[in-house]
Protein backbone atom coordinates (compact mmCIF):
# COMPACT_ATOMS: atom_id res chain seq x y z
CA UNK A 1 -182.90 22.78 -54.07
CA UNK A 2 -181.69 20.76 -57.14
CA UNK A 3 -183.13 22.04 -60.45
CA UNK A 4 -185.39 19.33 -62.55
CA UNK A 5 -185.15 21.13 -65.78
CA UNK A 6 -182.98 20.29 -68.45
CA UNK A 7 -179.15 22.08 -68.91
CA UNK A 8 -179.25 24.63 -71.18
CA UNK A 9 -176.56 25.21 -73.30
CA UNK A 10 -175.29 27.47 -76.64
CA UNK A 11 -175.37 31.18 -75.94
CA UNK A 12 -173.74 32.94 -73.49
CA UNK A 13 -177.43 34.00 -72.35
CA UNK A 14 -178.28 30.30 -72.00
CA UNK A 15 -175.43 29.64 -70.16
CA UNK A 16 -176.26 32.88 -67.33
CA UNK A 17 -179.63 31.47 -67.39
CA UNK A 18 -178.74 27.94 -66.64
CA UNK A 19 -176.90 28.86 -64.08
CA UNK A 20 -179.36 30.47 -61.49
CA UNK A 21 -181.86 28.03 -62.59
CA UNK A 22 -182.08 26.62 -58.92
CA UNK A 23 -181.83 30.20 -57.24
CA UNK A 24 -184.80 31.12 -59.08
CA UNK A 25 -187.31 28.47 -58.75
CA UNK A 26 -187.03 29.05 -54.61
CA UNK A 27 -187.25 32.70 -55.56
CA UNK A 28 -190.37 32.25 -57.70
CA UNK A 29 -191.90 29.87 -54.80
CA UNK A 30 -190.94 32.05 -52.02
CA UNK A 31 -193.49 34.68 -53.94
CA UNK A 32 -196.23 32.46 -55.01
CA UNK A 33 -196.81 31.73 -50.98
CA UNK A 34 -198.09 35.27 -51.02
CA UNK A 35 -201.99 34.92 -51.84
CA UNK A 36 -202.26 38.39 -53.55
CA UNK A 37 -205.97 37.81 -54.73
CA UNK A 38 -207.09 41.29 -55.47
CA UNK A 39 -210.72 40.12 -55.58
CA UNK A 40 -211.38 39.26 -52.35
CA UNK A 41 -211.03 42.49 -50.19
CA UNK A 42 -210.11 39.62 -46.66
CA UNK A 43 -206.52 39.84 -48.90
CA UNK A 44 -205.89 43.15 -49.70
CA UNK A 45 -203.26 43.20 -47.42
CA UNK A 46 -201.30 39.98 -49.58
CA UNK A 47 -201.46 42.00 -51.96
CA UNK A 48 -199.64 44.75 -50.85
CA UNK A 49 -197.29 42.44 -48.98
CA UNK A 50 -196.74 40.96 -53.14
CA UNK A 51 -195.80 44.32 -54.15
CA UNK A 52 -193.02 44.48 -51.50
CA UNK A 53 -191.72 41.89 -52.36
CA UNK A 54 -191.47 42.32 -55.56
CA UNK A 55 -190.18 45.65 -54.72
CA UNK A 56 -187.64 44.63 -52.40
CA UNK A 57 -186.50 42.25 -55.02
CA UNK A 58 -185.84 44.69 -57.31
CA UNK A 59 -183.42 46.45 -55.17
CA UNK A 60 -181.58 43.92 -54.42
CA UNK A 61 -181.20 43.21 -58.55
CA UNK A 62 -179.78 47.18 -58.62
CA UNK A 63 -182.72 48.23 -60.56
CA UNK A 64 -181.79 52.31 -59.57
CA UNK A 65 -185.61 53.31 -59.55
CA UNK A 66 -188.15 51.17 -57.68
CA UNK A 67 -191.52 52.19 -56.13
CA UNK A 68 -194.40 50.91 -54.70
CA UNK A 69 -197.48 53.24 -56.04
CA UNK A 70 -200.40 53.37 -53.73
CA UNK A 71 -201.67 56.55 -54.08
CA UNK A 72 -204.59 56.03 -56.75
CA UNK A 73 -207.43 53.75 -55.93
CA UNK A 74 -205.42 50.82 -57.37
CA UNK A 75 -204.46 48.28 -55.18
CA UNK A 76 -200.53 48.50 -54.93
CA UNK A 77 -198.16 48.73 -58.45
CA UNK A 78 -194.69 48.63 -58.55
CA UNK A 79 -192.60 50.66 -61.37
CA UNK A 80 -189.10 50.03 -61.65
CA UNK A 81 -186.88 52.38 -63.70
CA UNK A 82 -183.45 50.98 -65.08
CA UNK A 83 -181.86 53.11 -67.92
CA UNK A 84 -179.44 52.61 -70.54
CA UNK A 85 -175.67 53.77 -70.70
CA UNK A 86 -176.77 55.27 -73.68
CA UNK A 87 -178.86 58.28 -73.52
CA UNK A 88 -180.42 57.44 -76.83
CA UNK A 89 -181.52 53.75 -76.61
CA UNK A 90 -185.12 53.38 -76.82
CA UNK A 91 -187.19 53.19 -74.02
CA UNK A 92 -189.41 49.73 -73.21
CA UNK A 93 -192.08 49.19 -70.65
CA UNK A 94 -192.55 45.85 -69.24
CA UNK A 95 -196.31 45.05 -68.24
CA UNK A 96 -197.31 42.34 -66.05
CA UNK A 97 -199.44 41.90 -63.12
CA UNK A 98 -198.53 40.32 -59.38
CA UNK A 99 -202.43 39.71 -58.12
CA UNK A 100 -203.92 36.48 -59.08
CA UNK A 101 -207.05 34.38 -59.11
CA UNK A 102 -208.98 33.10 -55.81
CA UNK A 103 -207.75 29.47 -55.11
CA UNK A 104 -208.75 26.84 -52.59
CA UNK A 105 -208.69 23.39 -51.57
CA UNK A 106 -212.26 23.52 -51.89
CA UNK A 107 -212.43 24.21 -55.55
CA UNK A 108 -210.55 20.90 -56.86
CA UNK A 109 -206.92 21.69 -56.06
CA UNK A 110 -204.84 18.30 -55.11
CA UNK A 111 -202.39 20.77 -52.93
CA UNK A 112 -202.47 23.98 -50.71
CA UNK A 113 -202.78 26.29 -53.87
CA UNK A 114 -200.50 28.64 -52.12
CA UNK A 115 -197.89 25.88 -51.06
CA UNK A 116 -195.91 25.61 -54.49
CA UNK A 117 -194.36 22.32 -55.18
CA UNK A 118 -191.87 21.30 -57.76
CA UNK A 119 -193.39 17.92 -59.71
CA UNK A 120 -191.19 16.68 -62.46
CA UNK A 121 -190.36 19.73 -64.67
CA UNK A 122 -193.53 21.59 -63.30
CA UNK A 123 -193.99 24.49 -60.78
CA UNK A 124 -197.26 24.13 -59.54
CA UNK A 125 -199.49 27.25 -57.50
CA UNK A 126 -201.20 29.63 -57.79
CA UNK A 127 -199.28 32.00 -60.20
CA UNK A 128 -196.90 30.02 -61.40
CA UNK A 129 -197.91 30.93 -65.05
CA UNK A 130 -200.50 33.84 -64.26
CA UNK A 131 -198.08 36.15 -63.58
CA UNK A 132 -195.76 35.78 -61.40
CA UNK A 133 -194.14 33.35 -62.99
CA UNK A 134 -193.73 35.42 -66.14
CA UNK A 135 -192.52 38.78 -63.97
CA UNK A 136 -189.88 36.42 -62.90
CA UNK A 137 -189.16 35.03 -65.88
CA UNK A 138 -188.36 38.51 -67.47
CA UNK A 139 -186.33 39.81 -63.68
CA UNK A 140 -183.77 36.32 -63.99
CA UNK A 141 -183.86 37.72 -67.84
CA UNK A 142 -182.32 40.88 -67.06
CA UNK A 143 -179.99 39.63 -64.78
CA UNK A 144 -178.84 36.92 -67.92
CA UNK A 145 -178.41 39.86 -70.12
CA UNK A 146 -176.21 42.15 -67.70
CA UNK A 147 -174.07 39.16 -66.84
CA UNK A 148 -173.87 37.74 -70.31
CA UNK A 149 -172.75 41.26 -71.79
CA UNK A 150 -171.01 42.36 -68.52
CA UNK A 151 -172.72 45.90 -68.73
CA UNK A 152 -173.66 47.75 -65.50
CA UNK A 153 -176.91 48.50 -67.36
CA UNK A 154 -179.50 47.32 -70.09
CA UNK A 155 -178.63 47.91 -73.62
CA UNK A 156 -182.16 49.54 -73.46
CA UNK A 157 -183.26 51.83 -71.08
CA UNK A 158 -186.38 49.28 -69.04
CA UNK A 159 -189.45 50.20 -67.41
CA UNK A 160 -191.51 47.82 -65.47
CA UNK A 161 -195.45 48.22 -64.33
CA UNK A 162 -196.75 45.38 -62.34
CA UNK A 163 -200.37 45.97 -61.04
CA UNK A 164 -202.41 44.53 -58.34
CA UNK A 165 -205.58 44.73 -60.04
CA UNK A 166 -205.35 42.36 -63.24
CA UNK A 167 -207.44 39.70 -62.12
CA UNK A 168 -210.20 41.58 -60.75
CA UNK A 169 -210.62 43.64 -64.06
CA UNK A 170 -207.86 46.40 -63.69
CA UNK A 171 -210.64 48.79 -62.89
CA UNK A 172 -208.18 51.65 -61.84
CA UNK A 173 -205.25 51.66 -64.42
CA UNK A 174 -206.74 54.04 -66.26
CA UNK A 175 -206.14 56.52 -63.24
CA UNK A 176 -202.76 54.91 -62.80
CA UNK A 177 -201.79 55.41 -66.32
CA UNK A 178 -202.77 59.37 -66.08
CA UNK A 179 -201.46 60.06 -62.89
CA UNK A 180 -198.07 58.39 -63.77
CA UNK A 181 -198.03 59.32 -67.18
CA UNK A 182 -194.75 60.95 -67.24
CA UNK A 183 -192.99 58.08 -65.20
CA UNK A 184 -194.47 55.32 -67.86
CA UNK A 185 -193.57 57.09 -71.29
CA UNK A 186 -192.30 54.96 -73.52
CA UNK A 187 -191.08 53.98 -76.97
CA UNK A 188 -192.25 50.51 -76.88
CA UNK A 189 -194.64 48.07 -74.43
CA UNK A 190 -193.95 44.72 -74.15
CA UNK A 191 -196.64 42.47 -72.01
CA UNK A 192 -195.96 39.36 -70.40
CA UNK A 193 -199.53 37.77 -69.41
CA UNK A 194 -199.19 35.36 -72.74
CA UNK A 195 -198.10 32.30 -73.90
CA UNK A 196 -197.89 29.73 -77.01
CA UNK A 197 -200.04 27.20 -78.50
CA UNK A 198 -197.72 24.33 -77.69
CA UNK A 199 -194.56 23.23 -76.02
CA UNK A 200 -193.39 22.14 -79.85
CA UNK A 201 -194.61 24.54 -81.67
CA UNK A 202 -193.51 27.90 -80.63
CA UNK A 203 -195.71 30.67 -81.35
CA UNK A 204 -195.84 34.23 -80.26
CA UNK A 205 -199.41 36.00 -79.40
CA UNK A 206 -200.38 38.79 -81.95
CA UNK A 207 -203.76 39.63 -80.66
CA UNK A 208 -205.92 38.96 -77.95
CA UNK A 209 -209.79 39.91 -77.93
CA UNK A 210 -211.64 42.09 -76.26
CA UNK A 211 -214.63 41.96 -74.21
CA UNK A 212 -218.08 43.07 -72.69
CA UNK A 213 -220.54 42.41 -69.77
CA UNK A 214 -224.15 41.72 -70.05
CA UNK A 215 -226.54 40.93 -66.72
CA UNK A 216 -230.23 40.65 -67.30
CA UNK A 217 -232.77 40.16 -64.19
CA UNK A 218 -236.50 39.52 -65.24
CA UNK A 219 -238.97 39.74 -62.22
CA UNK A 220 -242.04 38.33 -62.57
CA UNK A 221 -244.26 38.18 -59.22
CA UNK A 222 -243.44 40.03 -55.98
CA UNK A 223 -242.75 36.18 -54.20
CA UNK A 224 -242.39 32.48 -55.77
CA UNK A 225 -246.21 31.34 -57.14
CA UNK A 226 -247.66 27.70 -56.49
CA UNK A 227 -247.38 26.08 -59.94
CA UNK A 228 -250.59 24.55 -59.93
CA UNK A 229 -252.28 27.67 -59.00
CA UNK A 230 -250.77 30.04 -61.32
CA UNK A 231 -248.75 27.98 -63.53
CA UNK A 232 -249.46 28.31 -67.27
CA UNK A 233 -251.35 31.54 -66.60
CA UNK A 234 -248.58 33.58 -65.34
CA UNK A 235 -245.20 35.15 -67.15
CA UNK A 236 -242.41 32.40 -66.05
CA UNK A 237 -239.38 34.81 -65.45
CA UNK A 238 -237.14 31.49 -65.83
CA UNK A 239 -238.85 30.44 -69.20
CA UNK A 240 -238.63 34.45 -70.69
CA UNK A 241 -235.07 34.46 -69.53
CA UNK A 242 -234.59 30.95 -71.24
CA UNK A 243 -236.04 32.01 -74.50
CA UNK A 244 -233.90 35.11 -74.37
CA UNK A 245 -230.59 33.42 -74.19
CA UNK A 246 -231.93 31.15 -77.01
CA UNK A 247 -232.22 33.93 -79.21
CA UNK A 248 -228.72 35.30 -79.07
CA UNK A 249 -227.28 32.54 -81.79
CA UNK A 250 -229.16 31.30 -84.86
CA UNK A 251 -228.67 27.91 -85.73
CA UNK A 252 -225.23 28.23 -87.18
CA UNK A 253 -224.06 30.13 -84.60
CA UNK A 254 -223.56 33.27 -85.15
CA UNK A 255 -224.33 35.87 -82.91
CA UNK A 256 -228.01 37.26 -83.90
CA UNK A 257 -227.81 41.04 -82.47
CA UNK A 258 -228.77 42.99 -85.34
CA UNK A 259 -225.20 45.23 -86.35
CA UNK A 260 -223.23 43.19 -83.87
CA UNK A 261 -220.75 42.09 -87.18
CA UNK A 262 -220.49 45.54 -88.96
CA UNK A 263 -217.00 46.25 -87.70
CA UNK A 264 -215.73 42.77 -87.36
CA UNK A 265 -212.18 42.73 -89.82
CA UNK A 266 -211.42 38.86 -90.80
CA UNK A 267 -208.60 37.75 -91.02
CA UNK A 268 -206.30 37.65 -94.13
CA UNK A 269 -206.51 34.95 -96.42
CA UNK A 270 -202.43 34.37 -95.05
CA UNK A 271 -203.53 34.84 -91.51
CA UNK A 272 -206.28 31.89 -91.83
CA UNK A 273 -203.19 29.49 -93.64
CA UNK A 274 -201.11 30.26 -91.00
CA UNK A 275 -203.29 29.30 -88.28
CA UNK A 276 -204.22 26.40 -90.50
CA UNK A 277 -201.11 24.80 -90.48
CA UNK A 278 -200.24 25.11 -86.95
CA UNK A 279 -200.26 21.86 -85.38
CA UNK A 280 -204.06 20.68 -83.73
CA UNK A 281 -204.87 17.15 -82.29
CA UNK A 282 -208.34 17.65 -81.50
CA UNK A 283 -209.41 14.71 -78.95
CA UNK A 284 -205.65 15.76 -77.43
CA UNK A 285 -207.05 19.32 -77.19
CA UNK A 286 -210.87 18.14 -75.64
CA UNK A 287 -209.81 15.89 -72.87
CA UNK A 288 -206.80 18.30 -71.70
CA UNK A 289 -207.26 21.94 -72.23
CA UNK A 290 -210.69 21.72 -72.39
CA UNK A 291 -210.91 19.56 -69.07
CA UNK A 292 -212.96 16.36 -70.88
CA UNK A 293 -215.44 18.71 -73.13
CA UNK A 294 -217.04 16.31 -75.27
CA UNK A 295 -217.25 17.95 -78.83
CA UNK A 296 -215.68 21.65 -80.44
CA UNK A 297 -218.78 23.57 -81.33
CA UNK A 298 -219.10 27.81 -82.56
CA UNK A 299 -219.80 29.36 -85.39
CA UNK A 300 -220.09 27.50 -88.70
CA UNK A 301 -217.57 27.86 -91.46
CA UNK A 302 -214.47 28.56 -88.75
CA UNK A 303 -211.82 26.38 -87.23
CA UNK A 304 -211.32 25.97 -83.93
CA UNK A 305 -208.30 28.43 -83.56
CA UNK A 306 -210.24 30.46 -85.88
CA UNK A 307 -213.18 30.57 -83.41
CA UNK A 308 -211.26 31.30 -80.54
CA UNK A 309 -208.63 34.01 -82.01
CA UNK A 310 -210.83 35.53 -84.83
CA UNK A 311 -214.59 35.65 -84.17
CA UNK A 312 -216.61 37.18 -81.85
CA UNK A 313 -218.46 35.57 -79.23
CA UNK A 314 -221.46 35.41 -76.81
CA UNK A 315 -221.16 32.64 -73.88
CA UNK A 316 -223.76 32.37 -71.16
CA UNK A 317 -221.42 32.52 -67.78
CA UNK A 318 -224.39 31.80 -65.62
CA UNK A 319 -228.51 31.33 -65.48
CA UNK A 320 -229.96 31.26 -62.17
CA UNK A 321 -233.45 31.46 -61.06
CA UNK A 322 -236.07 29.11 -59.05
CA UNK A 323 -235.80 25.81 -56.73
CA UNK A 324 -231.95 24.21 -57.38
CA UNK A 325 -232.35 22.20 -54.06
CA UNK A 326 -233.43 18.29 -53.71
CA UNK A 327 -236.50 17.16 -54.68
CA UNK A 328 -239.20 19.34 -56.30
CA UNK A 329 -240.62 22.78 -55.42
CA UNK A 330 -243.87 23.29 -57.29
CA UNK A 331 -243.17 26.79 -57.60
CA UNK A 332 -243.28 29.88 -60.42
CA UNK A 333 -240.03 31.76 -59.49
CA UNK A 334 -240.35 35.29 -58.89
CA UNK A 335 -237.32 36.60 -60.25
CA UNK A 336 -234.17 34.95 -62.81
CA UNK A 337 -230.27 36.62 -63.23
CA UNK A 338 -228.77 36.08 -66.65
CA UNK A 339 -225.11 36.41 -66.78
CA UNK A 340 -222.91 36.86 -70.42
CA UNK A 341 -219.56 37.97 -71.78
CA UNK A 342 -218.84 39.13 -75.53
CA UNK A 343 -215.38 38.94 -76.77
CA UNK A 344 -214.96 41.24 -79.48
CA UNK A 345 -212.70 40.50 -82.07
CA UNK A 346 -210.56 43.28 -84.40
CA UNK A 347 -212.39 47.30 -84.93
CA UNK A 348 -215.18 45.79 -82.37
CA UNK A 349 -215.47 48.74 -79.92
CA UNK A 350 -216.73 48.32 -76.79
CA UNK A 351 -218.98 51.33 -76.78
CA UNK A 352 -220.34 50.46 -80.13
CA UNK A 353 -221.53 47.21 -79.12
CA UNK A 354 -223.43 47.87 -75.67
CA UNK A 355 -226.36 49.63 -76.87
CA UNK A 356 -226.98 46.89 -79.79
CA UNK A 357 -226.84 44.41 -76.77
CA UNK A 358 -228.96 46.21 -74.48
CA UNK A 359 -231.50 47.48 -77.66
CA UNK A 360 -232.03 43.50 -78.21
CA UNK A 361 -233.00 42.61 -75.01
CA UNK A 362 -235.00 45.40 -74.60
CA UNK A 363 -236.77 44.55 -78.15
CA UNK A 364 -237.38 40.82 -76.15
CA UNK A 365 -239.13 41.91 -73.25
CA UNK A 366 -242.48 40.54 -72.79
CA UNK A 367 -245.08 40.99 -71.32
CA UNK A 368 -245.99 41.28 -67.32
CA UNK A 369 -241.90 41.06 -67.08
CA UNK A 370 -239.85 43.40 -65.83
CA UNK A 371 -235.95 43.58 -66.45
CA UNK A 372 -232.89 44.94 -65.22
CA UNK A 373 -230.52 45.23 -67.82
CA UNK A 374 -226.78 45.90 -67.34
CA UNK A 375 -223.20 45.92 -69.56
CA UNK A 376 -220.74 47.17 -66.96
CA UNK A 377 -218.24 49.02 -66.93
CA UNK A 378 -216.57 50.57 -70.75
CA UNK A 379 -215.69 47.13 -71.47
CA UNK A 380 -212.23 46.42 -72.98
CA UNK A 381 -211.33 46.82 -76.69
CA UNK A 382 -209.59 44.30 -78.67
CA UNK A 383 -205.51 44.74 -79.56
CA UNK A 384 -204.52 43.68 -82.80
CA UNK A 385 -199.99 43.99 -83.25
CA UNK A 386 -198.32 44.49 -86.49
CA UNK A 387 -196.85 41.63 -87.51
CA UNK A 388 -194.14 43.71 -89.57
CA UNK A 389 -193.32 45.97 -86.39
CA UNK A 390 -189.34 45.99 -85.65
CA UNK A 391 -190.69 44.70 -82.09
CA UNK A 392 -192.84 42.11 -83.46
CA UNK A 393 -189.58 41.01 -85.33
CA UNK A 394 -187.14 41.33 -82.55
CA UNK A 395 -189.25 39.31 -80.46
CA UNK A 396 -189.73 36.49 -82.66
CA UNK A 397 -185.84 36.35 -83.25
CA UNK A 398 -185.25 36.19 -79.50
CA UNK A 399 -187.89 33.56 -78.87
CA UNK A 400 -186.42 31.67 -81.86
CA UNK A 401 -182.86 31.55 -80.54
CA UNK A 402 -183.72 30.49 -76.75
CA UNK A 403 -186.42 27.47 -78.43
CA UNK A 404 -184.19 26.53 -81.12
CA UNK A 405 -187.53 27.19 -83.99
CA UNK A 406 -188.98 29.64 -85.85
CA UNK A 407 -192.05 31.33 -84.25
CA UNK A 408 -194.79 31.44 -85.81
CA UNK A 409 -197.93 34.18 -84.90
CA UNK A 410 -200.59 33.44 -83.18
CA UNK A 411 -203.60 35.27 -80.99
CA UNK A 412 -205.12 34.43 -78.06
CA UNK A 413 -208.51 34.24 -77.15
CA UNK A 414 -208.52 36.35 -73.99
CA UNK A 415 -208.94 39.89 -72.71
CA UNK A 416 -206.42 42.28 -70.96
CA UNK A 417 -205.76 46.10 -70.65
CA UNK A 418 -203.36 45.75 -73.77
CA UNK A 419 -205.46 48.26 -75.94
CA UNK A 420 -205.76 51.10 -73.24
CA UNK A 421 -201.64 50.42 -72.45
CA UNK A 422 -201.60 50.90 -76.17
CA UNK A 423 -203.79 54.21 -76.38
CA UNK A 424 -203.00 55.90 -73.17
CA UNK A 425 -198.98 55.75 -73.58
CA UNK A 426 -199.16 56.51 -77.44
CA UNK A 427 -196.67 53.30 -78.05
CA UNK A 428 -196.82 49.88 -80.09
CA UNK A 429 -196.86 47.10 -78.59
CA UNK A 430 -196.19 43.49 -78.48
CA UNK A 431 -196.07 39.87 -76.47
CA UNK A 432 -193.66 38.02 -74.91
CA UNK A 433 -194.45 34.69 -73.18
CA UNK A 434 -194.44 31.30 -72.66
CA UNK A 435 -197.42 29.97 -71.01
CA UNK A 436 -199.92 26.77 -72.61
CA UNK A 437 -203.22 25.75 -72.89
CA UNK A 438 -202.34 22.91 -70.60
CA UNK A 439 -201.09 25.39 -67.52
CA UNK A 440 -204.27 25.71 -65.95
CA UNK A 441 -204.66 29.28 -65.28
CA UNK A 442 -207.66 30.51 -63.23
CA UNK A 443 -207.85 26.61 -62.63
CA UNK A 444 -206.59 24.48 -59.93
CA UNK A 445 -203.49 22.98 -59.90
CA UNK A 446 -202.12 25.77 -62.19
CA UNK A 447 -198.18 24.75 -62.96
CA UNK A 448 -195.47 26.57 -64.77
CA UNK A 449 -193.11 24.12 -67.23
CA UNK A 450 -189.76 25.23 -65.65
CA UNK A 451 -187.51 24.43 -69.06
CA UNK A 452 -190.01 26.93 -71.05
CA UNK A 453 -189.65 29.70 -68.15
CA UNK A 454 -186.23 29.53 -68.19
CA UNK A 455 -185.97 29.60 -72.11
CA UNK A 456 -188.43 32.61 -71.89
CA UNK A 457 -185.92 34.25 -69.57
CA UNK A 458 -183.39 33.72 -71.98
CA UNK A 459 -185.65 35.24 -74.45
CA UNK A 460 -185.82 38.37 -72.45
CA UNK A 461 -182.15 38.57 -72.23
CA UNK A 462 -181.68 38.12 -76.33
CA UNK A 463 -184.40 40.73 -76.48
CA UNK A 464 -183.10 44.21 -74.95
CA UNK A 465 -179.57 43.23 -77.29
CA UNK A 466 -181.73 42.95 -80.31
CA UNK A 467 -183.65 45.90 -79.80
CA UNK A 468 -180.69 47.95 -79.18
CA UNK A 469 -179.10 46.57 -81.99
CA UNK A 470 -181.93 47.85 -84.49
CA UNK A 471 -181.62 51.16 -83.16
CA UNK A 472 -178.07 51.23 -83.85
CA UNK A 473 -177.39 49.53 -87.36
C-alpha cells in the first residue's frame, strides 16, 4: 500500500514514525474489518475475535505480559504489561476501548462500514477514530519510542486496558477494575478516547462531562380511545408527556429541576478566556459537525464551547407514543415513552441528581395518569484534570513537538468511565488524542485523518521520554 499522508520529518521519533506509516494503515484496516459491536449480542463473538487480535498483536510487538481477560461478566479486555529497565520509573496505564458502535449500510453509510478504505488523507470505518484507531496510534507509538531510543524497553514501565464494553456503557468495569486491581495499579492513567477542537488548532481535552438516564412511560387507558368519543374528556398520555418535557427548561434555558445547579463549579474567569479565544467559525461548525443544524441554541449567557464543555444539560433523546403511520388515526393513545440524558458538568454527582429528577416528575404527574419512572443505572460522574499536573504538562509538550504548536486546553462534551478509572485505581489522570468534530464518530462514514494519527503516535513516543525525564531531573 503507498501511504497518502504527508513525510514527516525533525525528530528522531518523527522519523521511526514516518517510516511504518504504510505498515500501519493495513494494520489498522486489517482490525477495523472486525465488527466488535458490543451492543448487539449476534456479535459477541467479533468481539472477542477484536481482543485476539489485538492480543496477538501485542506479542508480536514483544510486549512481555499480554492477556485476554474473560473471566468477569465483561465482554473480553486485553491488559498488556511492558516494564521499564528501571525498577523505579513510574508506572502508566493506557485506557482505550476495541468495541465500537453498530454500523450499516442501512443507516446512511456510502461504504461497507466494516470495509475500510483509504480516501485522500482519510481512513474511513467503523473505528477508525473511536478507538481503534487511537489504540493503534499509541501501539506504532511505542514501537517509535523503542526504535528511536534503541532501548529493549519503555523509559516507563506501560500498562494497557482495552475493554470490550465502551460503547455499550462499560457496565462491568467496575468488576474488572476490582478483580484486577493488583494487575492495573498505577502511578498515572492516560486515556485515549479524545481528540482536539481542530486540525489547526491543537488542543488537548481537560474534562469531559458526565451523565444520567431518565425514561418516563405515562399510561393512560388500558387500549388506544376513538378521539371523537373520548377525546377532550380523557387524560392524553401524549399531551401530559408533552407538557412534561416542556417543563424541564425555562425560557432561557436553563434546566428548571429545583437544586439541579447547587453543585455546578463554573469555570474560571481564565478558563472562559481561554475557550474564548480558541478559534470558532460558526456556519463552518453548523453545516459540518453539526450535520446542517440550522441555528446554536442552550442556555443563555454561554458560548457555544461554553455550553457544550461547561454547563449542564437535559436533551430529549426520544418521544414516542400514538399513530406515526400514513394518514390519520383518530385515536387517544394509551400509553407514551419519554427518553432523556443529563450531562453533568464539574462536583455534579450522579447520585445527587437522580432523585431531584425523579422528585420533579413525580411532582408533574396528573391526574388519571400513571407513570413509570426510571434513571438507570449509577450514572457516570464528571472528570475534571489539573491543568498544573506534571502529566497534564508532559502531555502538552509531547503533543506540541509532534504538531509543531502550543496546545492549548480544552474539554469535551462527552461521557466515559474516566472518573471511576480515576477513583477505583487511586491515580491522576489525563488525555491524549487526536480525534475532530468532523470524524464522525457513532456516525456513518466515520474516518480517521492519517497525518494527525501518525503525529499522535509520535506524541506517544515523546511522551514515555518526557515522563521519565521528570522523574529523573
Amino acid at each position: 500500500m503507498t501511504s497518502t499522508v504527508e513525510p514527516l520529518s525533525g525528530t528522531v521519533e518523527q522519523a521511526e514514525v514516518a517510516s511504518r506509516a504504510d505498515a500501519f494503515v493495513a494494520e489498522l484496516s486489517e482490525w477495523l474489518r472486525i465488527p466488535s459491536i458490543s451492543a448487539d449480542p449476534g456479535h459477541h463473538a467479533d468481539v472477542t475475535r477484536s481482543a485476539e487480535w489485538l492480543a496477538a498483536t501485542l506479542r508480536r510487538d514483544g510486549w512481555p505480559t499480554v492477556e485476554v481477560w474473560s473471566d468477569t461478566a465483561a465482554l473480553p479486555a486485553v491488559y498488556a504489561h511492558w516494564p521499564a529497565a528501571d525498577p523505579t520509573a513510574p508506572t502508566v496505564l493506557v485506557y482505550g476501548h476495541h468495541d465500537v458502535q453498530p454500523a450499516d449500510l442501512a443507516d446512511g453509510w456510502s461504504f461497507a462500514p466494516f470495509e475500510p478504505q483509504v480516501v485522500g488523507e482519510e481512513l474511513r470505518g467503523r473505528g477508525a477514530s473511536d478507538d481503534k484507531g487511537h489504540i493503534a496510534m499509541v501501539l506504532l507509538g511505542v514501537r517509535a519510542h523503542l526504535a528511536a531510543t534503541g532501548a529493549t524497553a519503555p523509559a516507563v514501565s506501560l500498562k494497557l486496558l482495552v475493554e470490550g464494553e465502551e460503547e455499550s456503557g462499560s457496565a462491568h468495569l467496575a468488576e474488572l477494575l476490582t478483580a484486577h486491581g493488583d494487575a492495573l495499579a498505577c502511578d498515572e492513567i492516560v486515556v485515549t478516547d479524545t481528540g482536539m477542537v481542530d486540525r489547526e488548532t491543537p488542543t488537548v481535552c481537560c474534562g469531559m462531562r458526565g451523565l444520567v438516564d431518565l425514561e418516563v412511560v405515562y399510561r393512560g387507558a388500558a387500549v388506544d380511545l376513538h378521539s371523537g368519543q373520548f377525546g377532550g374528556a380523557v387524560p392524553n398520555p401524549v399531551t401530559e408527556l408533552a407538557r412534561l418535557v416542556a417543563a424541564f427548561h425555562d425560557d432561557a434555558g436553563h434546566i428548571a429541576v429545583p437544586g439541579f445547579y447547587d453543585d455546578v463549579r463554573e469555570p474560571t474567569a481564565e478558563e472562559r478566556a481561554a475557550w474564548a479565544a480558541l478559534p470558532f467559525d460558526e456556519p463552518a461548525w453548523l453545516a459540518g459537525s453539526a450535520a446542517g443544524a440550522m441555528a446554536t441554541a442552550g442556555e443563555a449567557g454561554w458560548s457555544t464551547y461554553e455550553r457544550l464543555w461547561a454547563r449542564p444539560t437535559a436533551e430529549v433523546n426520544g418521544l414516542h407514543g400514538g399513530y406515526a403511520g400514513p394518514g390519520h388515526k383518530t385515536i387517544v393513545p394509551h400509553s407514551a415513552t419519554l427518553k432523556m440524558t443529563f450531562r453533568l458538568v464539574d462536583a455534579q454527582d450522579p447520585a445527587r441528581i437522580k432523585p431531584l429528577l425523579e422528585r420533579f416528575v413525580a411532582d408533574r404527574i396528573p391526574a388519571g395518569i400513571d407513570a413509570d419512572v426510571s434513571t438507570g443505572g449509577p450514572g457516570v460522574p464528571p472528570l475534571i484534570c489539573d491543568l498544573d499536573s506534571p502529566l497534564v504538562a508532559s502531555i502538552r509538550e509531547a503533543m506540541g513537538i509532534a504538531l509543531g504548536a502550543e496546545v492549548l486546553p480544552a474539554r469535551e462534551g462527552g461521557s466515559g468511565p474516566e472518573a471511576l478509572l480515576t477513583t477505583a485505581l487511586d491515580a491522576p489522570l489525563a488525555f491524549l488524542g487526536v480525534m475532530l468534530p468532523a470524524d464522525r464518530i457513532h456516525a456513518p462514514d466515520e474516518r480517521a485523518v492519517l497525518p494527525l494519527l501518525l503525529r499522535g503516535a509520535e506524541s506517544v513516543a515523546h511522551l514515555w521520554r518526557l515522563l521519565a525525564e521528570r522523574v529523573t531531573s
